[in-house]
PDB file of N, CA and C in Angstrom:
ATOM      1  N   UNK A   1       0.845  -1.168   0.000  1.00  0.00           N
ATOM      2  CA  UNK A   1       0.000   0.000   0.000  1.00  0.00           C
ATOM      3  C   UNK A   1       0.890   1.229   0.000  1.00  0.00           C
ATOM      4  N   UNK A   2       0.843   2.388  -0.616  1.00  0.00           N
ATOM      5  CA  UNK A   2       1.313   3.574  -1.028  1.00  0.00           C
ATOM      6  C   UNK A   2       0.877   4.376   0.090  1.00  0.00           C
ATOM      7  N   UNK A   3       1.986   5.193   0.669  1.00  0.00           N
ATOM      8  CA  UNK A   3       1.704   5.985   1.876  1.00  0.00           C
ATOM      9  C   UNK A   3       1.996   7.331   1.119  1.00  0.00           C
ATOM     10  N   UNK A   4       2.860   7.986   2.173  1.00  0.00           N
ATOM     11  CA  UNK A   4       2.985   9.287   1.656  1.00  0.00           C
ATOM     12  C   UNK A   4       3.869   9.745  -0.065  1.00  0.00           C
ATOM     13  N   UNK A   5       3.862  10.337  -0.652  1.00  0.00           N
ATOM     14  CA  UNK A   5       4.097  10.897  -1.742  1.00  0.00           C
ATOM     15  C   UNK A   5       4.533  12.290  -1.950  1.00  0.00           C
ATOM     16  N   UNK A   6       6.035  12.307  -1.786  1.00  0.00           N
ATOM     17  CA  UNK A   6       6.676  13.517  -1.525  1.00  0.00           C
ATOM     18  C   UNK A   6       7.832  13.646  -2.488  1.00  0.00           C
ATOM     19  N   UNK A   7       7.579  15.476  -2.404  1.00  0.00           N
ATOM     20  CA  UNK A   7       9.515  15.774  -2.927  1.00  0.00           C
ATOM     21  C   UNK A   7      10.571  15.876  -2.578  1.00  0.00           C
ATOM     22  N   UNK A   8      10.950  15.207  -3.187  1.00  0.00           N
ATOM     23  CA  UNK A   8      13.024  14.721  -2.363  1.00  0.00           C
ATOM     24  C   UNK A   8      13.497  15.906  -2.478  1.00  0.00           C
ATOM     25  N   UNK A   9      15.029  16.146  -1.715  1.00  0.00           N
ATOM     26  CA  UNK A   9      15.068  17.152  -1.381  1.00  0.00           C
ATOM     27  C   UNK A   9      16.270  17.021  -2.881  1.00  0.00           C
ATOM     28  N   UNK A  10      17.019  17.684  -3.402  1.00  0.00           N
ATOM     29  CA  UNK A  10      17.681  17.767  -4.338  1.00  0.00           C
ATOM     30  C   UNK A  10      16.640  17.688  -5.546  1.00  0.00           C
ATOM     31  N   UNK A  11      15.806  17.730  -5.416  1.00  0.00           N
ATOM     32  CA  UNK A  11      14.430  17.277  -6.514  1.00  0.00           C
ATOM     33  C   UNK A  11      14.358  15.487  -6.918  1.00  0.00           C
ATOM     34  N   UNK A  12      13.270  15.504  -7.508  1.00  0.00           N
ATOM     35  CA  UNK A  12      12.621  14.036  -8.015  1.00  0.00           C
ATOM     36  C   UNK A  12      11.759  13.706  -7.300  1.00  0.00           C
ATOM     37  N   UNK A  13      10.593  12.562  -7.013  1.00  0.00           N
ATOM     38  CA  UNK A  13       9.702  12.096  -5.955  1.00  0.00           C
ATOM     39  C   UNK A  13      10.014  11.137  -5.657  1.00  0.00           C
ATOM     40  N   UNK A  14       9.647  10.910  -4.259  1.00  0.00           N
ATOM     41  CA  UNK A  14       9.471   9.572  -3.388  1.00  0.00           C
ATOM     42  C   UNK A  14       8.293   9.350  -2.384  1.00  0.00           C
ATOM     43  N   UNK A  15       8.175   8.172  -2.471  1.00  0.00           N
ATOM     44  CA  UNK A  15       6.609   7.117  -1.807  1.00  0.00           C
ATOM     45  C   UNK A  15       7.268   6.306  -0.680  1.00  0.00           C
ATOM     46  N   UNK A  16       6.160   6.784   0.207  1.00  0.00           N
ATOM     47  CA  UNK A  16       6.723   5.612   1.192  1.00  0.00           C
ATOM     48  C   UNK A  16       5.467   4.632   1.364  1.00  0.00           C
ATOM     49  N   UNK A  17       5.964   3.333   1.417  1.00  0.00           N
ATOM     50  CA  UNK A  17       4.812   1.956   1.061  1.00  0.00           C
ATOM     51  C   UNK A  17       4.795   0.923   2.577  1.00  0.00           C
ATOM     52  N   UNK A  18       3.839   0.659   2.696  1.00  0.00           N
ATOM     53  CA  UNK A  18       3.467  -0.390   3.822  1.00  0.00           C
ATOM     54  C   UNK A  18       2.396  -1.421   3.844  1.00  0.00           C
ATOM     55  N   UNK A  19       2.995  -2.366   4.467  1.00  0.00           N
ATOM     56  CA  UNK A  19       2.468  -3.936   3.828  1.00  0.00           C
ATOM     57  C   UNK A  19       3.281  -5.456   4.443  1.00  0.00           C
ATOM     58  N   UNK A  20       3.504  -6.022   3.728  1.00  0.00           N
ATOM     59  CA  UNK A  20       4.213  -7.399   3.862  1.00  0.00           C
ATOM     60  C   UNK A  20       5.615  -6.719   4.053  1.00  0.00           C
ATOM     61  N   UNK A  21       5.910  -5.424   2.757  1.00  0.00           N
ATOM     62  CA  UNK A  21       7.551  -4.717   3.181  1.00  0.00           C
ATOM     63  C   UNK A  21       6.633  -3.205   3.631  1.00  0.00           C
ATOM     64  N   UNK A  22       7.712  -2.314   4.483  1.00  0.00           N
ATOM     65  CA  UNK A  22       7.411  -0.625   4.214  1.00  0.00           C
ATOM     66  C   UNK A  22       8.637  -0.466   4.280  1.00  0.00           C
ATOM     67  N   UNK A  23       8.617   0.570   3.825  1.00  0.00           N
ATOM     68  CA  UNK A  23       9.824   1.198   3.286  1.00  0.00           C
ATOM     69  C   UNK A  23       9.839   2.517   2.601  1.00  0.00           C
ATOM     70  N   UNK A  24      10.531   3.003   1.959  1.00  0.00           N
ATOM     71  CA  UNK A  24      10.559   4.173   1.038  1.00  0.00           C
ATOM     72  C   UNK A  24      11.066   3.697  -0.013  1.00  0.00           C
ATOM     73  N   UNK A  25      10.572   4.285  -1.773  1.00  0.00           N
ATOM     74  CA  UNK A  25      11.155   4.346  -2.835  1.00  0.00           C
ATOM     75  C   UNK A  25      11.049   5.691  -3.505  1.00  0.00           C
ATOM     76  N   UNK A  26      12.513   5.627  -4.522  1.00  0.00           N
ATOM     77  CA  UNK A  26      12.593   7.327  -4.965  1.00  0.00           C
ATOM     78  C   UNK A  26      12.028   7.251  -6.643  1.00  0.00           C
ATOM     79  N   UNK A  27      11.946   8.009  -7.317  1.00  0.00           N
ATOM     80  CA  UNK A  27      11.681   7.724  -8.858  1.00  0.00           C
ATOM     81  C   UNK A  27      13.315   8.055  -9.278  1.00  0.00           C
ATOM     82  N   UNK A  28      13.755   6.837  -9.850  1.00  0.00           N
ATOM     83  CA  UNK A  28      15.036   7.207 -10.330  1.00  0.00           C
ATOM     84  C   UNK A  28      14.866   6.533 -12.271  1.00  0.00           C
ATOM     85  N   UNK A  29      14.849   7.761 -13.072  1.00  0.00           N
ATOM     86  CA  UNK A  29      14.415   7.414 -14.335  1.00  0.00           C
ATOM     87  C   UNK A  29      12.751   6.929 -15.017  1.00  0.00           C
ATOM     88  N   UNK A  30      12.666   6.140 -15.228  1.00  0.00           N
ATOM     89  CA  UNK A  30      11.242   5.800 -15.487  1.00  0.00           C
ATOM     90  C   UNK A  30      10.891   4.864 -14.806  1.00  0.00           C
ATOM     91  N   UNK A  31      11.557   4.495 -13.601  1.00  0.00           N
ATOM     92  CA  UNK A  31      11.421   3.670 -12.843  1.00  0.00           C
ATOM     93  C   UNK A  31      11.700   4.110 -10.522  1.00  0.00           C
ATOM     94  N   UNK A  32      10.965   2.935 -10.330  1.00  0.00           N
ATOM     95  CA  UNK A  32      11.676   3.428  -8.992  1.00  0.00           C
ATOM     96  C   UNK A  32      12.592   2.398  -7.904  1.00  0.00           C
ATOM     97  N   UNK A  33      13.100   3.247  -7.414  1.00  0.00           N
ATOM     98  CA  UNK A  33      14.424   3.137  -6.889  1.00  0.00           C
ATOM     99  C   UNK A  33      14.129   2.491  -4.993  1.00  0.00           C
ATOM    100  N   UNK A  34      14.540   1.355  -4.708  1.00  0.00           N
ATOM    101  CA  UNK A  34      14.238   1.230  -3.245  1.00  0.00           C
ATOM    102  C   UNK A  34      15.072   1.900  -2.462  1.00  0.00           C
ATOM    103  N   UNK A  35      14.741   2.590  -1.786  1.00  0.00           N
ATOM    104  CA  UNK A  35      15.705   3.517  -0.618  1.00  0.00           C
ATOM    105  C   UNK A  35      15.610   2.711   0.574  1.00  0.00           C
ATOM    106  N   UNK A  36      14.828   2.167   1.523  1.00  0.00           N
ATOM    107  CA  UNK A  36      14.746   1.506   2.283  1.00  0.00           C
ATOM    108  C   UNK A  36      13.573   0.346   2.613  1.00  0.00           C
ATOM    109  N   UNK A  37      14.321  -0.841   2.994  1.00  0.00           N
ATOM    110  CA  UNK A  37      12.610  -2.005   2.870  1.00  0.00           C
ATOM    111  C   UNK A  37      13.262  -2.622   4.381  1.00  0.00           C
ATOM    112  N   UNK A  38      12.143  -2.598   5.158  1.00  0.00           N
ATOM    113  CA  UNK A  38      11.836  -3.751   6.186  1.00  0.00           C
ATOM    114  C   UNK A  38      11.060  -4.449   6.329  1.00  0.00           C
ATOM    115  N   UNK A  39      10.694  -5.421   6.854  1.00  0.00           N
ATOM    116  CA  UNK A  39       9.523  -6.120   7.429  1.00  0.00           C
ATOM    117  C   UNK A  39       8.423  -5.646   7.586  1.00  0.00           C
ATOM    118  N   UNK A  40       7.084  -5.468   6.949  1.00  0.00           N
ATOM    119  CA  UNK A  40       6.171  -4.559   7.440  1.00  0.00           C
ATOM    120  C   UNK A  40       5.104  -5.474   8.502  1.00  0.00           C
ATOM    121  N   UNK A  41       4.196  -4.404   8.685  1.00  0.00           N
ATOM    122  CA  UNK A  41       2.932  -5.248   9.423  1.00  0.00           C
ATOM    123  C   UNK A  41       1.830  -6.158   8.976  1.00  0.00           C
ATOM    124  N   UNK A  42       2.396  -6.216   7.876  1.00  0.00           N
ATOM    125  CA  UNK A  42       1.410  -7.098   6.594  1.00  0.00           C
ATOM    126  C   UNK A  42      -0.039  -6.244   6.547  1.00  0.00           C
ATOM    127  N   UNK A  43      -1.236  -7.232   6.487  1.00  0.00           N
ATOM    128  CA  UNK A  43      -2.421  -6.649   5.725  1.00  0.00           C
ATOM    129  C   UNK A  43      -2.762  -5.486   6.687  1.00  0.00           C
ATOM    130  N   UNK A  44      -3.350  -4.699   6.065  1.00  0.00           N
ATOM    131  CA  UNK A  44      -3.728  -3.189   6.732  1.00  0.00           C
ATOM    132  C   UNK A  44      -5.015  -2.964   6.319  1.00  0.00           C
ATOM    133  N   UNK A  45      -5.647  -2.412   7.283  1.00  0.00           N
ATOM    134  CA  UNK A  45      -7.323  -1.978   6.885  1.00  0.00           C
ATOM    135  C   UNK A  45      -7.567  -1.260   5.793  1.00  0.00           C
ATOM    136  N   UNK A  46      -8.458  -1.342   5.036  1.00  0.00           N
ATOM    137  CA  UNK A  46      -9.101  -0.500   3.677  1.00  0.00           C
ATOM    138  C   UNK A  46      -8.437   0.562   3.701  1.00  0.00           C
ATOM    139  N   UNK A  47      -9.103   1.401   5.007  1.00  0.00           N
ATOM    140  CA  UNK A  47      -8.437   3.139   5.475  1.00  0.00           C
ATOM    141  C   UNK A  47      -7.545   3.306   6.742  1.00  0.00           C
ATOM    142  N   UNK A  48      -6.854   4.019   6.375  1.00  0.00           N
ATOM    143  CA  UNK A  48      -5.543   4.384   7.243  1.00  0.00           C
ATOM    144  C   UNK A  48      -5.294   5.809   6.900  1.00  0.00           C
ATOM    145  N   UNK A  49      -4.810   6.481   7.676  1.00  0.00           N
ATOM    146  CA  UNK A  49      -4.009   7.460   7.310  1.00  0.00           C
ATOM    147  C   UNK A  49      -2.697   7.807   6.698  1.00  0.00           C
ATOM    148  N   UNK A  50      -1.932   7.839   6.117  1.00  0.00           N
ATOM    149  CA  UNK A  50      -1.112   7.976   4.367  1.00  0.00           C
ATOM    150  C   UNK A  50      -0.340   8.221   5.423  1.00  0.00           C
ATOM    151  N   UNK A  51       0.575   6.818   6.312  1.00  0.00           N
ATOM    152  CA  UNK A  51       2.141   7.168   6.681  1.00  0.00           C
ATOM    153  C   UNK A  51       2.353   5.955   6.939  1.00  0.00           C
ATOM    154  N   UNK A  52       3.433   6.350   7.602  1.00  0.00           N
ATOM    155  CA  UNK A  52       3.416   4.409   7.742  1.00  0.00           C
ATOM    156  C   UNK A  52       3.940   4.477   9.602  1.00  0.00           C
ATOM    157  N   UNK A  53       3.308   3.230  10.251  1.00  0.00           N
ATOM    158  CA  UNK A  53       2.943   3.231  11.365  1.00  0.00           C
ATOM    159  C   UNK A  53       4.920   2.703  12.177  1.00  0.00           C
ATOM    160  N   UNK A  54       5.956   2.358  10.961  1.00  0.00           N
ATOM    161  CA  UNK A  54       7.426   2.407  10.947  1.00  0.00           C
ATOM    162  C   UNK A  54       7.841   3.466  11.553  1.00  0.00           C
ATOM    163  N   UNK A  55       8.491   3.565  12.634  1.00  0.00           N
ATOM    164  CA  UNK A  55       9.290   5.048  13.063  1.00  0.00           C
ATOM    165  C   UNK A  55      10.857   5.010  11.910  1.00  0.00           C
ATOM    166  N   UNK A  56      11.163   4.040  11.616  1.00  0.00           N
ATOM    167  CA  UNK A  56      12.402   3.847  10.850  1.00  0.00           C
ATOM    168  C   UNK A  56      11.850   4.428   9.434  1.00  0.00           C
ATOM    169  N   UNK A  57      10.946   4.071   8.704  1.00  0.00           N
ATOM    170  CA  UNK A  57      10.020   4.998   7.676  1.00  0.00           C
ATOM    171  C   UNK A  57      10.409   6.315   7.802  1.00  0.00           C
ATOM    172  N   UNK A  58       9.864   6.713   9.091  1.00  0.00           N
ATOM    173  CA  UNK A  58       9.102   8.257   9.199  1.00  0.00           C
ATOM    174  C   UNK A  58       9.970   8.670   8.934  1.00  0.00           C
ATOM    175  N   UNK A  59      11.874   8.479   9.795  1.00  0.00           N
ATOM    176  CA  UNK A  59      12.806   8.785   9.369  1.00  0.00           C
ATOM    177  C   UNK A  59      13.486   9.239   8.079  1.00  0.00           C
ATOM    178  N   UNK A  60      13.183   7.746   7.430  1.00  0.00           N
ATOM    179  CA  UNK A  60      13.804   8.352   6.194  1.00  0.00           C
ATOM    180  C   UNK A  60      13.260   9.233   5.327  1.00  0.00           C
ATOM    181  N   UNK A  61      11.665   9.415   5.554  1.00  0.00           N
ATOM    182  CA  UNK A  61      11.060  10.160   4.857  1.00  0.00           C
ATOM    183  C   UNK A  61      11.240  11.551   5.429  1.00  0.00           C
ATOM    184  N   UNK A  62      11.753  11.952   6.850  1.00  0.00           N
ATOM    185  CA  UNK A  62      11.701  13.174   7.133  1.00  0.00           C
ATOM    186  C   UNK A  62      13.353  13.168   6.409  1.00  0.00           C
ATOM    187  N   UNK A  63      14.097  12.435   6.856  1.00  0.00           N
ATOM    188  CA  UNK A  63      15.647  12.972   5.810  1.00  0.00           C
ATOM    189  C   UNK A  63      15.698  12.980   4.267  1.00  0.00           C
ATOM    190  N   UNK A  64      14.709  12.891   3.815  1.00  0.00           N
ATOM    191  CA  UNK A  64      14.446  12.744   2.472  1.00  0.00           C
ATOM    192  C   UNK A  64      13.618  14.091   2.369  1.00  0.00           C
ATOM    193  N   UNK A  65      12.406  14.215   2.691  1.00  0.00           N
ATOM    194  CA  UNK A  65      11.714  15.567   1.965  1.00  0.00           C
ATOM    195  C   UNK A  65      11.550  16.656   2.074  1.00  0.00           C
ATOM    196  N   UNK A  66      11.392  17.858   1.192  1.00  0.00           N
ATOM    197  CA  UNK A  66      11.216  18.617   0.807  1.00  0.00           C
ATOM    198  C   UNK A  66      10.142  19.611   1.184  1.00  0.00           C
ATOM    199  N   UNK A  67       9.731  19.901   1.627  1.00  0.00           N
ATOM    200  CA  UNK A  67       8.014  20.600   1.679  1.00  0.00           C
ATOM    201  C   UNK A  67       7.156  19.957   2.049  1.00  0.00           C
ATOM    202  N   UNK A  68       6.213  19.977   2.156  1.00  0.00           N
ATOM    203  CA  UNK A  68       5.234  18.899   2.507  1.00  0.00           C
ATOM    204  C   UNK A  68       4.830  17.632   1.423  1.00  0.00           C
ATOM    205  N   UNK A  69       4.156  16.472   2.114  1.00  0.00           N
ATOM    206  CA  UNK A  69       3.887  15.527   1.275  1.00  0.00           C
ATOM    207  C   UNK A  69       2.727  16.062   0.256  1.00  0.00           C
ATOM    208  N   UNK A  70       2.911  15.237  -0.773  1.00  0.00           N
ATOM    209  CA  UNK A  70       1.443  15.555  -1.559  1.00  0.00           C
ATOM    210  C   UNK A  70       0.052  14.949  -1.164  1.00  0.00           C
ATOM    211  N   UNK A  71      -0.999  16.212  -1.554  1.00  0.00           N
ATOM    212  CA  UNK A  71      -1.641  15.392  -1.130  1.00  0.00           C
ATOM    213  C   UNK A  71      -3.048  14.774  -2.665  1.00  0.00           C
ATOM    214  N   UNK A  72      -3.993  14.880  -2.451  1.00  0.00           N
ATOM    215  CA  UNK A  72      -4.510  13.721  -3.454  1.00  0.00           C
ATOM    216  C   UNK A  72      -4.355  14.521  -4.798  1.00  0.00           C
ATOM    217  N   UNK A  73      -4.856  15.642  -4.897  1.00  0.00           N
ATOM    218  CA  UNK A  73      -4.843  16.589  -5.794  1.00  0.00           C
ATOM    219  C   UNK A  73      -3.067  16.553  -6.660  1.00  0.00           C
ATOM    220  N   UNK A  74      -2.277  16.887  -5.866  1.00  0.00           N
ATOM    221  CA  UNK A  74      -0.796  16.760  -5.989  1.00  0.00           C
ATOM    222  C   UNK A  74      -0.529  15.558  -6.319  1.00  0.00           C
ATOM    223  N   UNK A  75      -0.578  14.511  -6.106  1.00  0.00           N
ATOM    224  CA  UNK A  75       0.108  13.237  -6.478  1.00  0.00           C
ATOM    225  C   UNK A  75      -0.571  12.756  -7.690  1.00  0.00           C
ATOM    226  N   UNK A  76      -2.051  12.920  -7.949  1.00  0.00           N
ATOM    227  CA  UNK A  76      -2.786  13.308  -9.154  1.00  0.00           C
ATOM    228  C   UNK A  76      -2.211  13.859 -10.439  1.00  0.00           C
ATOM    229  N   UNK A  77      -1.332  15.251  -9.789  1.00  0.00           N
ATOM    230  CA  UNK A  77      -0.968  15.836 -10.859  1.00  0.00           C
ATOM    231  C   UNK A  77       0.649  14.967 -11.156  1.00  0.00           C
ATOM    232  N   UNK A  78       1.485  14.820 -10.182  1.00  0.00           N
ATOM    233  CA  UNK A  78       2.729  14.209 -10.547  1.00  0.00           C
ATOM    234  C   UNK A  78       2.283  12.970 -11.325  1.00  0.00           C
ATOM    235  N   UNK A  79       1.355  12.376 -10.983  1.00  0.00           N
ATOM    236  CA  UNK A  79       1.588  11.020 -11.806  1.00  0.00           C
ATOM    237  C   UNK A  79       0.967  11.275 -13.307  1.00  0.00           C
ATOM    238  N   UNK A  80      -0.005  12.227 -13.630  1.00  0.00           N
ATOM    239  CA  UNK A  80      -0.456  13.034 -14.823  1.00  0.00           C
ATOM    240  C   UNK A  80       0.923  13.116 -15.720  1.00  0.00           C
ATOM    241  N   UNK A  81       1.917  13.975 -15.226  1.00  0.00           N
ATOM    242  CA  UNK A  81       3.412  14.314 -15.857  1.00  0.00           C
ATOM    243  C   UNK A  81       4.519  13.437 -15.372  1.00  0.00           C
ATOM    244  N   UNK A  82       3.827  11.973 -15.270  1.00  0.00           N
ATOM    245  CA  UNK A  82       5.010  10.746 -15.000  1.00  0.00           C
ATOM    246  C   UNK A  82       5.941  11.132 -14.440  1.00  0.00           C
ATOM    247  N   UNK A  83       5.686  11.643 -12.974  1.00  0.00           N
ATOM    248  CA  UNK A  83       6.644  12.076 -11.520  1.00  0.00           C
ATOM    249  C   UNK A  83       7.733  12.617 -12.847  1.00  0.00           C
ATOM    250  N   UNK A  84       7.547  14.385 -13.322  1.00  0.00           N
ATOM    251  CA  UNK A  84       8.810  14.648 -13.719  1.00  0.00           C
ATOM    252  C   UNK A  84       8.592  15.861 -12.755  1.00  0.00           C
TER     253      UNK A  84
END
């Protein structure tokens, strides 16, 4: 499951995901890039709130971003212009 959706700091985007793994990935090219994977909590309810319940996550996502995360509207539009 896809958590938060943010801008890296040097530019480009990154997602942080939670599940069977959470972790963070960056978009590196037309593809994406794993920055960090652990063990996650496996299945997760329908609704959650867009983070991941990882303090090791939160981390890398606070040393990673930029401004605030996106939110539905914003990640809408990055994936519109294929996270450029």
């Amino acid at each position: 499951r896809s958590g938060l959706s943010f801008r890296r700091k040097g530019g480009g985007w990154c997602r942080s995901f939670d599940g069977q793994v959470a972790g963070v990935a960056c978009r590196e090219g037309a593809g994406w890039q794993v920055q960090q994977a652990l063990p996650g909590a496996g299945a997760t309810p329908a609704y959650r709130q867009a983070s991941s319940s990882d303090v090791r996550v939160m981390a890398t996502v606070e040393a990673l971003i930029d401004g605030a995360p996106l939110d539905a509207a914003g990640e809408e539009s990055a994936r519109a212009a294929g996270w450029r």
